[in-house]
N, C-alpha and C. Protein backbone atom coordinates (compact mmCIF):
# COMPACT_ATOMS: atom_id res chain seq x y z
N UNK A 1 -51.66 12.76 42.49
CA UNK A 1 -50.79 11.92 43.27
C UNK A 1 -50.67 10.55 42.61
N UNK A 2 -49.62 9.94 42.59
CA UNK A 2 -49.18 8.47 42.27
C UNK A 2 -48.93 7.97 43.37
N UNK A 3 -49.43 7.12 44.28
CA UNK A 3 -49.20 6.41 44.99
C UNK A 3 -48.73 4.71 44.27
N UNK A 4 -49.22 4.55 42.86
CA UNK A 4 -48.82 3.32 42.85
C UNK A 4 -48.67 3.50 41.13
N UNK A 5 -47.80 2.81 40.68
CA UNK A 5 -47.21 3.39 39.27
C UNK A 5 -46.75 1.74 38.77
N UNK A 6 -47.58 1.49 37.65
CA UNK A 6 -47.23 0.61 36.90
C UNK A 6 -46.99 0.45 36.12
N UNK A 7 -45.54 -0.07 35.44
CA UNK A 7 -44.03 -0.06 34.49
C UNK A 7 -44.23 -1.27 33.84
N UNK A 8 -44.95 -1.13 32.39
CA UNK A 8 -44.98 -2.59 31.96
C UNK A 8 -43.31 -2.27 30.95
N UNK A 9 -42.34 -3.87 31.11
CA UNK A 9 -41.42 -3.75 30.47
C UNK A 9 -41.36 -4.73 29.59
N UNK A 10 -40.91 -4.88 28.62
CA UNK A 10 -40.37 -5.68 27.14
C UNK A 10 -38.98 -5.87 27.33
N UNK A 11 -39.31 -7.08 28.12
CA UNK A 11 -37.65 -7.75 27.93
C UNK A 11 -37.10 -7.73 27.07
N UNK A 12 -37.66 -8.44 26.15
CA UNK A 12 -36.93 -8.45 24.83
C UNK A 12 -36.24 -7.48 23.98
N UNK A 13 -37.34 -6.03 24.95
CA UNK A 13 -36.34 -4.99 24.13
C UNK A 13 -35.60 -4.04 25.19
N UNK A 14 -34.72 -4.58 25.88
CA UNK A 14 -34.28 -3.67 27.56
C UNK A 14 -34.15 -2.41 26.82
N UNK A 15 -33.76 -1.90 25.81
CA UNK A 15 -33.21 -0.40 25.03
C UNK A 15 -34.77 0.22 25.90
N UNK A 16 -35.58 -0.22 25.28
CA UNK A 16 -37.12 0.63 25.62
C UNK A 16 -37.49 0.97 27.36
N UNK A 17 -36.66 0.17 27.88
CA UNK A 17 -36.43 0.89 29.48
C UNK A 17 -35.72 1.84 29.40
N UNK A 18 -34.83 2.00 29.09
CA UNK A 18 -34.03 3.37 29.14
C UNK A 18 -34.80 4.52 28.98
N UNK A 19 -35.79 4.00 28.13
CA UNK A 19 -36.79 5.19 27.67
C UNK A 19 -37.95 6.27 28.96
N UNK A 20 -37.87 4.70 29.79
CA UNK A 20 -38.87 5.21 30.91
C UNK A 20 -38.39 5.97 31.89
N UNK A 21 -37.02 5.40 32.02
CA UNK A 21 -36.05 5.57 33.29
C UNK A 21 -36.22 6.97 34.52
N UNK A 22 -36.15 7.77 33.96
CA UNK A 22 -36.22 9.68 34.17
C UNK A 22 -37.77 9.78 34.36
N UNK A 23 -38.57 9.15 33.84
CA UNK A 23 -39.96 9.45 34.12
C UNK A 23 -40.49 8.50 35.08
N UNK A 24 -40.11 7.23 35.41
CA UNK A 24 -40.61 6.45 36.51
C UNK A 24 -39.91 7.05 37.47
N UNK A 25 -38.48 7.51 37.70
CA UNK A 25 -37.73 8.01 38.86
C UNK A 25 -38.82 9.64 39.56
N UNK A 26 -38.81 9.93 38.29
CA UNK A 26 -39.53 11.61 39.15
C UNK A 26 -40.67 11.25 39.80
N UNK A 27 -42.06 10.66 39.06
CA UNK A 27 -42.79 9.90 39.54
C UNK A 27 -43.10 9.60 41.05
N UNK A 28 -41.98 8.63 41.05
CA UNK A 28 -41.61 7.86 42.45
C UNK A 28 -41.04 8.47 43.48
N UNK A 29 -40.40 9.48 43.17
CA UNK A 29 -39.23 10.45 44.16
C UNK A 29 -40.27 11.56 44.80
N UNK A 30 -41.63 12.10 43.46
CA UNK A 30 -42.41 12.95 44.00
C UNK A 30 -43.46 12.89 44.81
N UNK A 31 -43.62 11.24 44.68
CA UNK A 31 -45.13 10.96 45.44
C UNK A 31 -44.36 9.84 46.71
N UNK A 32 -43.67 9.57 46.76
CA UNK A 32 -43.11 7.89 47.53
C UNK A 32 -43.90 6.97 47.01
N UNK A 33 -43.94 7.05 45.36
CA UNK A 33 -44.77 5.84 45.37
C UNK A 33 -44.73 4.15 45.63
N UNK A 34 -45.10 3.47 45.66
CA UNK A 34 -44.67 2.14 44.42
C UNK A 34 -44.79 1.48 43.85
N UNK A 35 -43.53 1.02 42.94
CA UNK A 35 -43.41 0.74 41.39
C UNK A 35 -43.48 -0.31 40.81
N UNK A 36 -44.97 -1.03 40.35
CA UNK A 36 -44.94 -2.21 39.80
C UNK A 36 -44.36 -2.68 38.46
N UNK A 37 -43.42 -3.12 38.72
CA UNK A 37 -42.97 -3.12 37.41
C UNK A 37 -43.41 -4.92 36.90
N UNK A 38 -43.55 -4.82 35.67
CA UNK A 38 -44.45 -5.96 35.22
C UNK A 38 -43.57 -6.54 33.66
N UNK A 39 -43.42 -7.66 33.23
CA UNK A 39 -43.15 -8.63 31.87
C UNK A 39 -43.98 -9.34 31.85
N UNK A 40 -44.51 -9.51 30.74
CA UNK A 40 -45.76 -10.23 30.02
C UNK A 40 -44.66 -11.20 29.03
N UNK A 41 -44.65 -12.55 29.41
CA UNK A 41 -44.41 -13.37 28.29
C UNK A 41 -44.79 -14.25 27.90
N UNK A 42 -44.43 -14.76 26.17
CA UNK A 42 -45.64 -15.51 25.66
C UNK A 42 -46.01 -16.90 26.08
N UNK A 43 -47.36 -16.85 26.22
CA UNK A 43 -47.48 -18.41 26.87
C UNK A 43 -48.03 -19.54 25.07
N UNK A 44 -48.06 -20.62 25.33
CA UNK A 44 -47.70 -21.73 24.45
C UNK A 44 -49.30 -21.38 22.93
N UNK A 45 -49.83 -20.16 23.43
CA UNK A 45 -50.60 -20.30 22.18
C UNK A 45 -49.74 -19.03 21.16
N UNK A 46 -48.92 -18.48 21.95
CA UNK A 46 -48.01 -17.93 20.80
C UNK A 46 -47.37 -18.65 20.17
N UNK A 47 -46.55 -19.73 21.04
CA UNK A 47 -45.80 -20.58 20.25
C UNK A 47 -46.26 -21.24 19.41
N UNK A 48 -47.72 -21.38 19.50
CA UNK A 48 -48.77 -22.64 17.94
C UNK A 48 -48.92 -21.57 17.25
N UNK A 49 -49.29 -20.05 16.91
CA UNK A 49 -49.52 -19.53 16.22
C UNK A 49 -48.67 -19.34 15.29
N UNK A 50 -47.49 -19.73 15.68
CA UNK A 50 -46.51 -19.23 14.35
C UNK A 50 -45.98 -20.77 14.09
N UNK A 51 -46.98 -21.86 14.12
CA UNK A 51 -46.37 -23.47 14.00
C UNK A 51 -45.74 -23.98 14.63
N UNK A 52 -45.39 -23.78 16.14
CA UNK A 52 -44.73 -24.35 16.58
C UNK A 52 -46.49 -25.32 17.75
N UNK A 53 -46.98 -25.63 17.01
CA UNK A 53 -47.72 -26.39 17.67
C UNK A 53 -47.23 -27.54 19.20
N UNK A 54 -46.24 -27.96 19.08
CA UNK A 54 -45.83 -29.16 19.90
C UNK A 54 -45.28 -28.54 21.05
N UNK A 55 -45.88 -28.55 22.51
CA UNK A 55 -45.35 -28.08 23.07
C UNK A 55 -44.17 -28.22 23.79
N UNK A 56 -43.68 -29.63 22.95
CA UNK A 56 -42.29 -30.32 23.85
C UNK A 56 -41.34 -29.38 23.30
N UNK A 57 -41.54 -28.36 21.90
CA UNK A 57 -40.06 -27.70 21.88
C UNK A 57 -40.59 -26.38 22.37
N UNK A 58 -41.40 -25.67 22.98
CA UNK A 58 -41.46 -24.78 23.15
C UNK A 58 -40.60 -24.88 25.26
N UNK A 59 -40.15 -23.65 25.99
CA UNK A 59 -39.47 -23.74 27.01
C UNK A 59 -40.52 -24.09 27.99
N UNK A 60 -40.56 -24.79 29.04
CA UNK A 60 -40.74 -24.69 30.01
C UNK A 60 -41.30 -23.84 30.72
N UNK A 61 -42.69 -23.58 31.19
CA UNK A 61 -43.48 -22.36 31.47
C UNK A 61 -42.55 -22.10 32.97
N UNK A 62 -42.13 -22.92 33.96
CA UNK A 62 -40.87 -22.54 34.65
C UNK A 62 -40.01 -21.53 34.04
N UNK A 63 -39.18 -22.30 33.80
CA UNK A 63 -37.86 -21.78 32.96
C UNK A 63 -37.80 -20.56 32.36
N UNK A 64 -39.34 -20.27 31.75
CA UNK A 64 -39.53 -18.92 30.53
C UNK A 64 -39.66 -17.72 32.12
N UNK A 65 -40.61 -18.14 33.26
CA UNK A 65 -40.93 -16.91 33.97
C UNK A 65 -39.61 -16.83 34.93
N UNK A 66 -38.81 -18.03 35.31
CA UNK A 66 -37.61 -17.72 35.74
C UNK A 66 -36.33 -16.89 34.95
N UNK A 67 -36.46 -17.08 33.90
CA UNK A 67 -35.82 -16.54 32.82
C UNK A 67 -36.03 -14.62 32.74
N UNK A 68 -37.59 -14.54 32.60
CA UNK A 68 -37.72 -13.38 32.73
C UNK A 68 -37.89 -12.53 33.76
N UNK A 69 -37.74 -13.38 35.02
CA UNK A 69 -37.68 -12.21 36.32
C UNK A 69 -36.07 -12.52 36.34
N UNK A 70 -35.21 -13.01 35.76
CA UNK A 70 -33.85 -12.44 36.00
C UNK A 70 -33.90 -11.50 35.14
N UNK A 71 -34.18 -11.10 33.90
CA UNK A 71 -34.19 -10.47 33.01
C UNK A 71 -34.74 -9.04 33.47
N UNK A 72 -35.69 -9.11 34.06
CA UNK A 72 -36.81 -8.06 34.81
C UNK A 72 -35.99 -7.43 35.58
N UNK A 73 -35.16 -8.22 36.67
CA UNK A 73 -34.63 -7.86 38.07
C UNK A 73 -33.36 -6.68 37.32
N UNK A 74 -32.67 -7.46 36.15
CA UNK A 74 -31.04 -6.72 35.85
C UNK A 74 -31.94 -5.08 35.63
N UNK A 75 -33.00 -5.18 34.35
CA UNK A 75 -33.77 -3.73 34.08
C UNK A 75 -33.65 -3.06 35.29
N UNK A 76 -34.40 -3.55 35.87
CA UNK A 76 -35.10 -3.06 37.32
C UNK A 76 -33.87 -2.44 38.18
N UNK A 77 -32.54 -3.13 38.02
CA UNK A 77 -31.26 -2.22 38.55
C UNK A 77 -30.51 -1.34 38.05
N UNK A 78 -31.19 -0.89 36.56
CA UNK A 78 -31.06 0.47 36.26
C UNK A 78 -31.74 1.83 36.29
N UNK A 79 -32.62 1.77 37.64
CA UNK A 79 -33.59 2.58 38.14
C UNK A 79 -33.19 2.83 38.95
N UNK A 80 -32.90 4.07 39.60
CA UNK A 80 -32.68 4.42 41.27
C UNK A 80 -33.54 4.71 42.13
N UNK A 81 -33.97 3.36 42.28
CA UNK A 81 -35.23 3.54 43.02
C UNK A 81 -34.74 2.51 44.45
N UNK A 82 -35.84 2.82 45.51
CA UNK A 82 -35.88 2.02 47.05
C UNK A 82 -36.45 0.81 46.80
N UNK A 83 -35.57 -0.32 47.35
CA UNK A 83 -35.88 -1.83 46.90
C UNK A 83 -37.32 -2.04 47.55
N UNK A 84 -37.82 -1.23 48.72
CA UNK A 84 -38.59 -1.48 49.46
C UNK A 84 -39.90 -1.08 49.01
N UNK A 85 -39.97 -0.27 47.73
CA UNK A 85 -40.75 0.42 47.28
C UNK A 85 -40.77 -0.49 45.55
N UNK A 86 -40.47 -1.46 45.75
CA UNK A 86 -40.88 -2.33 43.81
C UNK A 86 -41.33 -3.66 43.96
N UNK A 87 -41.67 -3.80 43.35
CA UNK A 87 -43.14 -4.99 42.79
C UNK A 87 -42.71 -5.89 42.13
N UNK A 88 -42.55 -6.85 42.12
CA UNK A 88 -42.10 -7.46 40.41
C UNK A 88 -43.35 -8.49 40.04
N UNK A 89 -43.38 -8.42 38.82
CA UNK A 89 -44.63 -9.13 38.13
C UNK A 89 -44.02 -9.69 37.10
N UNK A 90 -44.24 -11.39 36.44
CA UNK A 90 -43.84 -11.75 35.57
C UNK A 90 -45.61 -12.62 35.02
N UNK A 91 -46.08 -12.17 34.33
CA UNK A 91 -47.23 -13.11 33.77
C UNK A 91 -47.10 -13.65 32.35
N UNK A 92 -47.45 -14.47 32.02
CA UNK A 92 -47.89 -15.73 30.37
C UNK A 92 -49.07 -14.68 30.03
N UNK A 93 -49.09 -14.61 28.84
CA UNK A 93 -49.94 -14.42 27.87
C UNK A 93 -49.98 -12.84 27.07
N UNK A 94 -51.23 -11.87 26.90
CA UNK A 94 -50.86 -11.28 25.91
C UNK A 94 -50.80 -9.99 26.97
N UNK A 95 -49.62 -8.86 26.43
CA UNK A 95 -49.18 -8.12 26.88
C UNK A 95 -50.65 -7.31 27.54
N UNK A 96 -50.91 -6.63 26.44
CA UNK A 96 -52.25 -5.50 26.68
C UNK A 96 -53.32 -6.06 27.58
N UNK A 97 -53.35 -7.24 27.90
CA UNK A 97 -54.77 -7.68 28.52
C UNK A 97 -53.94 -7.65 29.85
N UNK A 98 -53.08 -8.30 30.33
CA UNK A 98 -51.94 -8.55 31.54
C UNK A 98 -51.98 -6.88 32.30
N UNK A 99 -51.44 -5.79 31.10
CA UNK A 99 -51.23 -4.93 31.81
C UNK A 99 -52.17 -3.77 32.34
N UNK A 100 -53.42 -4.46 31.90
CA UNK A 100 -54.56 -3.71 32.07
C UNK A 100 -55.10 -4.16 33.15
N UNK A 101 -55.17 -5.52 33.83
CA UNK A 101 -55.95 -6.17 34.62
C UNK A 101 -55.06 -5.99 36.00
N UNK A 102 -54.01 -6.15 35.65
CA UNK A 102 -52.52 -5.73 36.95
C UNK A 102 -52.89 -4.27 37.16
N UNK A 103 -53.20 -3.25 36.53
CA UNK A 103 -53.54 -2.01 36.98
C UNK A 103 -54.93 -2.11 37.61
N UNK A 104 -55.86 -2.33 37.32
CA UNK A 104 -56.81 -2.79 38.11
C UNK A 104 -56.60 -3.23 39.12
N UNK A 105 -56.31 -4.58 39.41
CA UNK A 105 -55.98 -5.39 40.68
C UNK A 105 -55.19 -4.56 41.76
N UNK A 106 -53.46 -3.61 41.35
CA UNK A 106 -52.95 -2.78 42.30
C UNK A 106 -53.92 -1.21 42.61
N UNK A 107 -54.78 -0.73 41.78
CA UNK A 107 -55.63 -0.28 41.77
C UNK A 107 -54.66 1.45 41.44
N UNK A 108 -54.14 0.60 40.06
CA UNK A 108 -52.48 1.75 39.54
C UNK A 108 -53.15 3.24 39.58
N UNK A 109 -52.44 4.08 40.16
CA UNK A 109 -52.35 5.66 39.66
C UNK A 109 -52.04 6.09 38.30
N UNK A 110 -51.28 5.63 37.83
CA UNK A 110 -50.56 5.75 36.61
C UNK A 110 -50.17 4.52 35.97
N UNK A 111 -49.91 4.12 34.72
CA UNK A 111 -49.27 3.44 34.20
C UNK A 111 -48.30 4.03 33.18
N UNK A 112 -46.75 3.86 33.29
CA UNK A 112 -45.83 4.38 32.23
C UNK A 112 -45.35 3.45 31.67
N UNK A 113 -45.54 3.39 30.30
CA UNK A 113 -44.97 2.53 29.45
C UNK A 113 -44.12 3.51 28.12
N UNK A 114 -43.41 2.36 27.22
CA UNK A 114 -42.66 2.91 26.78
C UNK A 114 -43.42 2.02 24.91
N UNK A 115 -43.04 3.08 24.31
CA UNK A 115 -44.01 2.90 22.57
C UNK A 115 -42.73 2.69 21.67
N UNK A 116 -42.76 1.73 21.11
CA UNK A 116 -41.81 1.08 19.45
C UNK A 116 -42.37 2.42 18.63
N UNK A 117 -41.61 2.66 18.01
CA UNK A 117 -41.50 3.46 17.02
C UNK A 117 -42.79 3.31 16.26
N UNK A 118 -43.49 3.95 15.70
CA UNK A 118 -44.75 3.03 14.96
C UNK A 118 -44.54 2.79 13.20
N UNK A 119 -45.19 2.05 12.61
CA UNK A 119 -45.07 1.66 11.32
C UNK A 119 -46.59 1.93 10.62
N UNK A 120 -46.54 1.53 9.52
CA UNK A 120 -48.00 2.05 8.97
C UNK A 120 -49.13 0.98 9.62
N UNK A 121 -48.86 0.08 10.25
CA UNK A 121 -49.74 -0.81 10.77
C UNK A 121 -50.48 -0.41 12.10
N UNK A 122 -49.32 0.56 13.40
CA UNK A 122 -49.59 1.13 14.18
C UNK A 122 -49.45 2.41 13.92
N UNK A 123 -50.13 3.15 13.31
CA UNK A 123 -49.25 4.59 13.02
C UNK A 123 -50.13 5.32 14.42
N UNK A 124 -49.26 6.27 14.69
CA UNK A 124 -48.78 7.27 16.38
C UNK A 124 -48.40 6.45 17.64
N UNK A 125 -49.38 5.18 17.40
CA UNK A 125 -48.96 4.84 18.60
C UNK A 125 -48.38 2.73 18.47
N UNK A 126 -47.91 1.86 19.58
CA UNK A 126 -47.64 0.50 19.16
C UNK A 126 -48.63 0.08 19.48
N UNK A 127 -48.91 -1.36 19.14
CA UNK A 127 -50.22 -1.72 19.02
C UNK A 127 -50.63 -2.05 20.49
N UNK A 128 -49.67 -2.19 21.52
CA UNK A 128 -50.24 -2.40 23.06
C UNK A 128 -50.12 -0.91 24.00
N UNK A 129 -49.17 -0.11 23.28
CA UNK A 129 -49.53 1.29 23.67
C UNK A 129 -50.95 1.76 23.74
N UNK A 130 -51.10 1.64 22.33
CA UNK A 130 -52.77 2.30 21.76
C UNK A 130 -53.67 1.22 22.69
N UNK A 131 -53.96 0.47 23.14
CA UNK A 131 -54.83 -0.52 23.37
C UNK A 131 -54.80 -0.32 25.35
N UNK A 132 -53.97 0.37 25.75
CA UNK A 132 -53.19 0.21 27.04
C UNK A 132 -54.06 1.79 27.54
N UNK A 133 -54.30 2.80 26.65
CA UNK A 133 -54.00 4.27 26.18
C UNK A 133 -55.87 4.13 25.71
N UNK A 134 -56.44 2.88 25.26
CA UNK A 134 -57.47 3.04 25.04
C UNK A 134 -58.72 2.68 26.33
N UNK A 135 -58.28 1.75 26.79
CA UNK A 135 -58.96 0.85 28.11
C UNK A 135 -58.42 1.35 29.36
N UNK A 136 -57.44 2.08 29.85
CA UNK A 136 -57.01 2.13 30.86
C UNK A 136 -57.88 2.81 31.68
N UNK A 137 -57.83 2.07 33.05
CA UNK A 137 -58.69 3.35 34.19
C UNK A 137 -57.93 4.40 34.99
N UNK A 138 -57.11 4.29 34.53
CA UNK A 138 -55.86 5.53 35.23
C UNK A 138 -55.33 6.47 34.31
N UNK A 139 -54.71 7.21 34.32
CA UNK A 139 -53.62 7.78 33.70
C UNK A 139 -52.49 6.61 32.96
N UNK A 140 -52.43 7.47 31.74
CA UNK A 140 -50.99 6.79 30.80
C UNK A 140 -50.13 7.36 30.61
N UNK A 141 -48.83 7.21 30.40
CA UNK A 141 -47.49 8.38 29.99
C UNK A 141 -46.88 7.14 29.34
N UNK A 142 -47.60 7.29 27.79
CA UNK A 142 -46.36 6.50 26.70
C UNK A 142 -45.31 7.66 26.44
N UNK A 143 -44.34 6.94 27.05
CA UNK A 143 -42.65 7.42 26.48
C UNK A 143 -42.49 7.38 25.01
N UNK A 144 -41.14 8.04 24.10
CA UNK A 144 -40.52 7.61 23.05
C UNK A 144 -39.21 7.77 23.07
């Protein structure tokens, strides 16, 4: 049983929802579950890691999580799912740690996420797939 199913998404890449779409719907339709759906975005030590040290040009920790729960919400209306039955989660910092601790906390049945293609750096799986797939206390269903 899934009573509670958590959808980590990559704004940045909406294509990779499409991926989940058919598998969060059955999911949800078979159990009544509901669907946390979750965006992890970067908070200001991403932005120093690649030199952008100063945090006056980096956005607005406002602005970035308002930014991405509109971003979240449009995804989120290509699911046919019951409004009454979804979650929305927008957290700062690094994907894999966010979506591990949010499954914990809702105390997830499942988590479905969706995997980047892999390269020789991640080969089978992406590097927050594998890491998501390694620590998790529930069930995983990486998509491709």
């Amino acid at each position: 049983m899934s009573k509670k199913i958590l959808v980590p998404v990559d704004i940045s890449e909406p294509e990779l929802a499409q991926q989940v779409i058919p598998h969060v719907e059955g999911y949800a339709k078979q159990d009544d579950a509901t669907i946390h759906f979750l965006a992890v975005i970067p908070d200001y030590t991403y932005f120093s890691a690649y030199g952008l040290g100063y945090t006056s040009i980096a956005p607005d920790a406002g602005e970035r999580e308002a930014a991405a729960m509109g971003s979240l919400s449009e995804i989120i209306m290509k699911f046919s799912l019951p409004e009454d039955r979804v979650e929305k989660h927008v957290l700062s910092g690094t994907p894999k740690d966010h979506i591990l601790q949010l499954a914990e906390d809702i105390d997830a049945d499942v988590i479905i996420l969706a995997s980047h293609r892999p390269s020789m750096s991640t080969y089978l799986l992406g590097s927050n797939a594998a890491a998501v797939v390694r620590h998790a206390k529930c069930s995983v269903l990486v998509v491709r």
